[in-house]
Protein backbone atom coordinates (compact mmCIF):
# COMPACT_ATOMS: atom_id res chain seq x y z
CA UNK A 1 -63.65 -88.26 13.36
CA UNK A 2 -61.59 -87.87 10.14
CA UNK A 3 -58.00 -91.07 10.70
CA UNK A 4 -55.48 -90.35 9.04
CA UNK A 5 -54.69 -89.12 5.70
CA UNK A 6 -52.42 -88.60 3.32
CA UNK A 7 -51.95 -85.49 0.37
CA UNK A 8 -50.05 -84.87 -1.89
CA UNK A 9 -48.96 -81.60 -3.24
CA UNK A 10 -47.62 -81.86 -6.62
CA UNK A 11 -47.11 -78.24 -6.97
CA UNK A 12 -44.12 -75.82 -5.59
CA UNK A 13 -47.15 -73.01 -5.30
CA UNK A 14 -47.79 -72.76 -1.45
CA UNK A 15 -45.66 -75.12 -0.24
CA UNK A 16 -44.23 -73.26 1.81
CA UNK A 17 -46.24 -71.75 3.40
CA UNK A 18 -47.80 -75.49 3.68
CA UNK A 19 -44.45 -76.79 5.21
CA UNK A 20 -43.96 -74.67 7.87
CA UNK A 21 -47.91 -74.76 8.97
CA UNK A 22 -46.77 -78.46 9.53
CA UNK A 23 -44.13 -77.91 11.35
CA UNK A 24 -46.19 -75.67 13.76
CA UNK A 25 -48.10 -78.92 14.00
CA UNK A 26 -45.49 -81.64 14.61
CA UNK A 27 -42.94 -79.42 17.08
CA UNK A 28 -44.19 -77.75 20.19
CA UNK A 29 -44.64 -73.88 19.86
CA UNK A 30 -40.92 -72.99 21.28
CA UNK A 31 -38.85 -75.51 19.56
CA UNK A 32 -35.60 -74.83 17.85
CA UNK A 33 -36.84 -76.68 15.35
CA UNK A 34 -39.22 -73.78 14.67
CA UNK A 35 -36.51 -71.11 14.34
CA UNK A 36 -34.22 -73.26 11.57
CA UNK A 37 -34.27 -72.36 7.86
CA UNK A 38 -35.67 -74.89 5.73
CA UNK A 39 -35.24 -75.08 2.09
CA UNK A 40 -36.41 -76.78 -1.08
CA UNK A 41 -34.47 -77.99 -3.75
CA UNK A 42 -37.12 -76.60 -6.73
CA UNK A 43 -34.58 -78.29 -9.36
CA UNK A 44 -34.82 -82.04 -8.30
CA UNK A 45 -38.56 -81.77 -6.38
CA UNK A 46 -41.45 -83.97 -7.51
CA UNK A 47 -43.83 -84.41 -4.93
CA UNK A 48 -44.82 -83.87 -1.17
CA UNK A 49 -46.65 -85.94 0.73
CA UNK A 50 -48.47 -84.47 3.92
CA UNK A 51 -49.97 -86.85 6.74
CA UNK A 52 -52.85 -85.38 8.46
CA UNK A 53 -55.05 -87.30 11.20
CA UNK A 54 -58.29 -85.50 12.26
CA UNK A 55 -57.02 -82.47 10.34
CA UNK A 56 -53.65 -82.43 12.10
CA UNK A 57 -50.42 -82.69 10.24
CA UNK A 58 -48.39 -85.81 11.92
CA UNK A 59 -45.66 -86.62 9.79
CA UNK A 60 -44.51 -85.02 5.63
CA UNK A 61 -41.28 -85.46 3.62
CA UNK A 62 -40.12 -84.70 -0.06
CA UNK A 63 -39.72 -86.43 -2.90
CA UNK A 64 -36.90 -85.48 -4.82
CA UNK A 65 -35.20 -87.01 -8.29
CA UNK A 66 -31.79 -86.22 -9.04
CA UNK A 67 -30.49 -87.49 -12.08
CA UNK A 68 -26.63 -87.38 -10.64
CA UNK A 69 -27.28 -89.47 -7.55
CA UNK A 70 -27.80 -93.35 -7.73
CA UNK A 71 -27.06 -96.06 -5.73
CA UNK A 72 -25.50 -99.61 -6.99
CA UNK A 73 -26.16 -98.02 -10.62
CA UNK A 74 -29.45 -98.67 -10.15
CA UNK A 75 -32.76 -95.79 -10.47
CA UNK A 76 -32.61 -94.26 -6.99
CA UNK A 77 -34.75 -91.39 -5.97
CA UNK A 78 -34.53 -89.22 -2.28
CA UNK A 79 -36.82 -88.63 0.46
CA UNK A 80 -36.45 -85.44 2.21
CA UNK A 81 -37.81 -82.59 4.37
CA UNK A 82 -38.88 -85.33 6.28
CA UNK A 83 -40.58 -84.03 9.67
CA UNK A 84 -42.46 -86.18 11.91
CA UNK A 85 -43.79 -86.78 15.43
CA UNK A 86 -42.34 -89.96 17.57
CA UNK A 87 -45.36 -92.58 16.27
CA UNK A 88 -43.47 -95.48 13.93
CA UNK A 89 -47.08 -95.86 12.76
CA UNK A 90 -47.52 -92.39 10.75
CA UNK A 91 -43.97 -92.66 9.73
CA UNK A 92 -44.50 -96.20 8.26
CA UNK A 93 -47.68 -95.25 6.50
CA UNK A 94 -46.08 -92.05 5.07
CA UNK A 95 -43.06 -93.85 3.66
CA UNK A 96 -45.06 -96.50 2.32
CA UNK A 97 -47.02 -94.07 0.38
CA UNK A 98 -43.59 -92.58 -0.99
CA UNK A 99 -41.96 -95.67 -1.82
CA UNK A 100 -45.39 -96.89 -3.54
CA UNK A 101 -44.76 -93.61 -5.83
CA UNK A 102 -41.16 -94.47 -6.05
CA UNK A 103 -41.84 -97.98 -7.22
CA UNK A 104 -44.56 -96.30 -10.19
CA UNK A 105 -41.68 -94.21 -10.97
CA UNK A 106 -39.25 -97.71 -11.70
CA UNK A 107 -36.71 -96.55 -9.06
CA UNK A 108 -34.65 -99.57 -7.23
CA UNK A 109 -34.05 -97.40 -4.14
CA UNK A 110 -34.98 -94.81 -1.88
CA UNK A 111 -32.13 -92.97 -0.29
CA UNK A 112 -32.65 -90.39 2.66
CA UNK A 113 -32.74 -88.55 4.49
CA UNK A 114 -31.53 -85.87 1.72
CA UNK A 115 -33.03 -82.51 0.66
CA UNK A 116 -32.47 -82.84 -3.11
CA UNK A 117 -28.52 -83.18 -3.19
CA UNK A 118 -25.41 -83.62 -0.85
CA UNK A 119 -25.34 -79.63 -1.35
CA UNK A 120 -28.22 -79.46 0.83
CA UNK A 121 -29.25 -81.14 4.18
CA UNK A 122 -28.66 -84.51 4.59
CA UNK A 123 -28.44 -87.51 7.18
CA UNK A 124 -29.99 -88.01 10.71
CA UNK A 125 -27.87 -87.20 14.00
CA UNK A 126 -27.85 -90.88 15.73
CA UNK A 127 -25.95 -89.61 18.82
CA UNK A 128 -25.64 -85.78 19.81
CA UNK A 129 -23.41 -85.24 23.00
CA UNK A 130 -22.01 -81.51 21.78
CA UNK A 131 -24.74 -79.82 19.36
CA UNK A 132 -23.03 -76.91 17.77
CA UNK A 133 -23.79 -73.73 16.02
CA UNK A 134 -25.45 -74.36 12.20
CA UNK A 135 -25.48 -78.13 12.92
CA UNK A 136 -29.38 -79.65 11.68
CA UNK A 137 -32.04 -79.72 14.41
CA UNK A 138 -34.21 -82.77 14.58
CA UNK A 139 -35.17 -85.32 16.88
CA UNK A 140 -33.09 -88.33 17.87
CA UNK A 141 -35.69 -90.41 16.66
CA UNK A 142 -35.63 -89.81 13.09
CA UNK A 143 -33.30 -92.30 12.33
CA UNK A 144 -35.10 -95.16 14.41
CA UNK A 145 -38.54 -94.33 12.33
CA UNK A 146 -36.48 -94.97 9.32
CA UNK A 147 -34.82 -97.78 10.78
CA UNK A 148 -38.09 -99.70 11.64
CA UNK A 149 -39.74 -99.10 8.45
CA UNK A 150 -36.80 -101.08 6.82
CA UNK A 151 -34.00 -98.53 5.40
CA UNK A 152 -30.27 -99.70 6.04
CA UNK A 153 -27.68 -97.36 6.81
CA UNK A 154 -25.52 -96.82 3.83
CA UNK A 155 -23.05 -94.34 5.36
CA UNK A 156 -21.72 -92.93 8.70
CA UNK A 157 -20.52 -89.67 9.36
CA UNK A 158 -18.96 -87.97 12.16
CA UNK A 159 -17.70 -84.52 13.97
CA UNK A 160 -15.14 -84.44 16.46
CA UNK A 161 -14.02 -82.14 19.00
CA UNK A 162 -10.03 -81.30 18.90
CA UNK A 163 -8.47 -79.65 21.85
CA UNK A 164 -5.83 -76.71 20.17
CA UNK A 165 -4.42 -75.87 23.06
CA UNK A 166 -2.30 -79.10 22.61
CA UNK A 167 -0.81 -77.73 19.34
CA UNK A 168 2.63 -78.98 18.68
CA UNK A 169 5.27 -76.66 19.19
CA UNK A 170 6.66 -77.29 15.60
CA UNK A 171 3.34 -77.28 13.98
CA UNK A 172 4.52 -73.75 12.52
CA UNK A 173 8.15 -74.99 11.22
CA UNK A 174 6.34 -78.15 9.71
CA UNK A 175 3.68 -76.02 8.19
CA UNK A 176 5.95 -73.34 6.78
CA UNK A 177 8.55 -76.19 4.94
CA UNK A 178 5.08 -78.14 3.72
CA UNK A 179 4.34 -74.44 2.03
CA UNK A 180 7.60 -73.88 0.43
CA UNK A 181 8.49 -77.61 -0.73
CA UNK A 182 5.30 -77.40 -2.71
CA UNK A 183 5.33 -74.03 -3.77
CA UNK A 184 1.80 -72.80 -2.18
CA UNK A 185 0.42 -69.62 -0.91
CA UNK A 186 -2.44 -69.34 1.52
CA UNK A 187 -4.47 -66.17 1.99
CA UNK A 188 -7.66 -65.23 3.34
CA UNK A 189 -10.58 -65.29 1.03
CA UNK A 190 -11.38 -61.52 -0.16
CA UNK A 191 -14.79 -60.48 0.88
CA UNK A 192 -14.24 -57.30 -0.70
CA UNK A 193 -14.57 -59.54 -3.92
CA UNK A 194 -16.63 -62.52 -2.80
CA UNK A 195 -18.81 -63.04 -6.10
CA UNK A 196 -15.23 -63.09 -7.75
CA UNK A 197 -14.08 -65.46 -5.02
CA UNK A 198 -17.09 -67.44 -5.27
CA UNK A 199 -16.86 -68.03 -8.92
CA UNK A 200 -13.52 -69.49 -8.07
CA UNK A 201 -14.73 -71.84 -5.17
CA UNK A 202 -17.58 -73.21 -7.36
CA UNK A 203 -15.54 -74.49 -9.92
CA UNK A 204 -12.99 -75.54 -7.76
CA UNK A 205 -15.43 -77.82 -5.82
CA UNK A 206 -16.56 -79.41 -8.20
CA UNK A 207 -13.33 -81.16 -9.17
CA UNK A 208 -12.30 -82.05 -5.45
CA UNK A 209 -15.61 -83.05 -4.53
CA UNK A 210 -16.57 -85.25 -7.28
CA UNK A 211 -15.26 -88.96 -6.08
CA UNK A 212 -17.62 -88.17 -2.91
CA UNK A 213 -20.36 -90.21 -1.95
CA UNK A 214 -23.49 -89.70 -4.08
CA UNK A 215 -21.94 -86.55 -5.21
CA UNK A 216 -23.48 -84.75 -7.92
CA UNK A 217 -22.76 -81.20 -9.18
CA UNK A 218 -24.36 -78.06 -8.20
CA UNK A 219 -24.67 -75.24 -10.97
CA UNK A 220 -23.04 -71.44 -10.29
CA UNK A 221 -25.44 -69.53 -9.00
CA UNK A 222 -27.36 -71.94 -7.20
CA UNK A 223 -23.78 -72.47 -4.89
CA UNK A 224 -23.24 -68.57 -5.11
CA UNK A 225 -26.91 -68.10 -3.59
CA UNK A 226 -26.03 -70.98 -0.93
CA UNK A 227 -22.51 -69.16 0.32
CA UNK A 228 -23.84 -65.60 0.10
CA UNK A 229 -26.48 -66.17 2.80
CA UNK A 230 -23.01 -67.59 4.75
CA UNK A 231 -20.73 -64.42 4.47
CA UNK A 232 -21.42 -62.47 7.15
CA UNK A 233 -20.53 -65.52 9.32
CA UNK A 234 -16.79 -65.41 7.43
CA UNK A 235 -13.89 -64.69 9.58
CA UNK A 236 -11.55 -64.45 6.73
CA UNK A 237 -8.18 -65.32 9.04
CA UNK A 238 -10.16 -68.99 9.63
CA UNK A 239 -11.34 -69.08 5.61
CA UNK A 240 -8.60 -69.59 3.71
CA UNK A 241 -7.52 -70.61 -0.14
CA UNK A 242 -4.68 -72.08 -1.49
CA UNK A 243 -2.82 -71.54 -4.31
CA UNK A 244 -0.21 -73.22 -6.67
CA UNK A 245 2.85 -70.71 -8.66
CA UNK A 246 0.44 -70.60 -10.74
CA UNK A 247 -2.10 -69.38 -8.84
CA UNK A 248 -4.39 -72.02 -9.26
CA UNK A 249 -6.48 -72.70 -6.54
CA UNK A 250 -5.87 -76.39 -5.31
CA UNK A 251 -7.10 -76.49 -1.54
CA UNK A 252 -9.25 -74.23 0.61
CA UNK A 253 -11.36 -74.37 4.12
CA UNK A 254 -14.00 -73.13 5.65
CA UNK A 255 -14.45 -72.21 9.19
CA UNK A 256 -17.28 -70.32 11.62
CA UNK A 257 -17.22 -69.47 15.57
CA UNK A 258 -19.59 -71.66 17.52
CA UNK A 259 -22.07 -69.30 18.69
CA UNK A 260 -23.67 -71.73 20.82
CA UNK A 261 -21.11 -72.29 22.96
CA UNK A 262 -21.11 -70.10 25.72
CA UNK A 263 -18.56 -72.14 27.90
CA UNK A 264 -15.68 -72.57 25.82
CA UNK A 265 -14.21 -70.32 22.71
CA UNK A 266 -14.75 -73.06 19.73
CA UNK A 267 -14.40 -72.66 15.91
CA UNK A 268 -15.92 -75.01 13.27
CA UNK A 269 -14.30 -76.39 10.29
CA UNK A 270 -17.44 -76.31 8.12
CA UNK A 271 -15.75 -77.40 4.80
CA UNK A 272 -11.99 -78.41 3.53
CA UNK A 273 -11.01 -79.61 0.00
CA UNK A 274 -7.99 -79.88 -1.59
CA UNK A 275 -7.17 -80.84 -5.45
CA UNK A 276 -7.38 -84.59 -6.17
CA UNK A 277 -4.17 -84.72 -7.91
CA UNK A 278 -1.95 -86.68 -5.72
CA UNK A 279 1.08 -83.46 -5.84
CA UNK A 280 -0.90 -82.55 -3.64
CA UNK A 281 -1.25 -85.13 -0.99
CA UNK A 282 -0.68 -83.65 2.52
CA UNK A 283 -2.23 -80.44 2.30
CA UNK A 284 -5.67 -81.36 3.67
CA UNK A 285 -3.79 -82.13 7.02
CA UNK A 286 -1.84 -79.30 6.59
CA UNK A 287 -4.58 -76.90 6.21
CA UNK A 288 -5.98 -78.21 9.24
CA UNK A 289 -2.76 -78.08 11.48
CA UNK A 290 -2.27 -74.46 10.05
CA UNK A 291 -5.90 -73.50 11.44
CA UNK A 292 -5.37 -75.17 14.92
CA UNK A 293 -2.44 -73.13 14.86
CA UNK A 294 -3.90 -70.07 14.25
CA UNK A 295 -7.11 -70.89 16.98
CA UNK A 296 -5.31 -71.22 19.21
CA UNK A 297 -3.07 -67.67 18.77
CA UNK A 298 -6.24 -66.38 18.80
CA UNK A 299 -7.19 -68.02 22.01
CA UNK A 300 -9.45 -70.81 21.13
CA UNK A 301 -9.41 -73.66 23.30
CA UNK A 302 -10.95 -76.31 20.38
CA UNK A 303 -11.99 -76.48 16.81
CA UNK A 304 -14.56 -78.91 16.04
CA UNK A 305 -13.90 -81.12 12.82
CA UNK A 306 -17.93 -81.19 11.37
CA UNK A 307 -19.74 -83.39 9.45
CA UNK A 308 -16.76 -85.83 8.11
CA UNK A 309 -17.84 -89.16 5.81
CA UNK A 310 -16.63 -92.28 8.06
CA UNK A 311 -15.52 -93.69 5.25
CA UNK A 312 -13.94 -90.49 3.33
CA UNK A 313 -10.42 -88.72 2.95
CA UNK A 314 -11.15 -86.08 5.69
CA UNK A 315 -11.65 -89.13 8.67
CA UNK A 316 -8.40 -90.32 8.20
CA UNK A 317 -6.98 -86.42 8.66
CA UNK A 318 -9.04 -86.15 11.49
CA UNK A 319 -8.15 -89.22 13.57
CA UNK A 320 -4.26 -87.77 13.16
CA UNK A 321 -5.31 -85.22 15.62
CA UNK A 322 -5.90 -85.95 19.20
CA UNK A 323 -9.76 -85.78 18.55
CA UNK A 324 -13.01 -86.82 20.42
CA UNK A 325 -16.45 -87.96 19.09
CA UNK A 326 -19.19 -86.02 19.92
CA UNK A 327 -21.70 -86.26 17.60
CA UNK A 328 -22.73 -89.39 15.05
CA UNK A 329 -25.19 -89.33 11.86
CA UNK A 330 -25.98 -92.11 9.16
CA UNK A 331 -27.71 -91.82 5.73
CA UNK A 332 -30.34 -95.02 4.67
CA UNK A 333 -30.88 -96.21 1.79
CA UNK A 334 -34.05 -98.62 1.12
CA UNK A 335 -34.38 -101.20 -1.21
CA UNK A 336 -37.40 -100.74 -3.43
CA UNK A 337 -39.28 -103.98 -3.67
CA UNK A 338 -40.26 -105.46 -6.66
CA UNK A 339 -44.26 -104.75 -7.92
């Protein structure tokens, strides 16, 4: 009998097809797992690394290198795709193999889980009371295999669960003067144009995104290809843009229905940015006060605040709202030891 093995796959020719055979391997045959889109992030990929015992695959993750992402200043590369069954074993002898290639490469750290960029997956779920409708499926166990093999957590993030039907009475008066102190316009995005609107949004986003964590940019048509495979799923009275006198866009957010939930109408704010110059302090909050106000006209009873950084501008909007937990997840970071 063949123990286990490790190969590596250099190449982007096959690997698909090569990925999800593994995953047929490592998830029983009706899994959710099985029914989620996966992707590869062909710009920053360098290697994968497949772990087989007695011809099975057990455990296989990504390499990635992205020149915009480094930790402490320091070489840092990203492990990602990772996929595994619950054996700290195969998961330790995996990661050793891609920190050993890490450590050839002169990187200082290995950061992960991330699929090439904050653009793409990222982060394990540590705690999942309310899964909800595009949120990652993996096992709960994912972070503990990184966990024992040594990575730290560098980062928590969070969703919360906000019941609308609470709105303030005045949330419309307060929204309204907000609007015309400032001189800004919301509207709906136009799906009628959305390449046009896209365009927009790209280079937007890259201004009010740039102070986040690990953030590095994402070319045009690489986020055009990411939010066209996202528009049927646009309810454009819950996607909206702001705009200056100008008409300059300086805020906008993006929201879905939870099509999982079957008990209780939900929407999910997927996205919100606003401009980082401080004039425009405030209208993060106020963009989400206008769309609890507008859930719950439409008879929603909560909107679910996804995916927030802990330690970013959005948490602190959040926690003004009477909001609840529901789920937790953490990126690690591992310190590359020295040859």
């Amino acid at each position: 009998m063949r123990g286990p093995t490790i190969d590596r796959h250099s190449s982007l020719a096959g690997l698909q097809e090569k990925l999800e055979e593994s995953l047929c391997h490592i998830y029983p045959p009706h899994s959710d797992r099985l029914r989620q889109p996966e992707q590869v992030n062909t710009e920053y990929f360098q290697s994968a690394f497949f772990l087989t015992n007695n011809g099975k695959f057990v455990a296989r993750a990504i390499l990635y290198h992205n020149p915009g992402i480094s930790l402490e200043g320091a070489e840092s590369l990203l492990v990602g795709n990772f996929e595994s069954v619950n054996d700290k074993g195969y998961a330790a002898q995996l990661l050793a193999r891609i920190e050993s290639e890490a450590q050839k490469r002169g990187a200082a750290w290995l950061i992960g889980p991330m699929d090439g960029s904050t653009w793409d997956s990222y982060r394990f779920t540590v705690k999942a009371i309310q899964p909800f409708f595009l949120e990652p499926v993996h096992p709960l166990y994912y972070h503990e295999l990184f966990a024992d093999y040594g990575f730290k957590k560098i980062r928590p993030y969070i969703s919360c669960r906000v019941d609308v039907t609470d709105t303030p009475d005045d949330a419309h008066e307060r929204i309204g003067k907000f609007l015309e102190e400032k001189e800004i316009s919301l509207r709906p995005i136009d799906l009628d144009h959305y390449e046009q609107e896209l365009d927009r949004i790209h280079a937007f986003t890259l201004e009010a995104f740039a102070t986040n964590f690990l953030f590095s940019p994402i070319n045009r048509e690489a986020f055009k290809q990411k939010y066209r495979k996202v528009k049927a799923m646009m309810h454009p009275t819950f996607t909206l843009l702001a705009q200056d006198s100008g008409h300059r866009l300086v805020g906008c957010i993006f929201c879905v229905d939870d099509l999982q939930n079957e008990k209780e109408k939900t929407l999910i704010i997927k996205s919100i940015a606003r401009h980082p110059d401080p004039r425009w302090k405030g209208l993060g909050r106020l963009l989400t006060s206008y769309i609890h106000q507008k859930a719950q006209a439409a008879g929603y009873r909560a909107v679910i605040h996804a995916f927030m950084d802990g330690e970013g501008y959005s948490r602190p909007i959040s926690a003004t709202f009477a909001e609840e937990v529901i789920n937790e997840y953490a990126l690690y970071a591992k310190k590359i030891k020295c040859p």
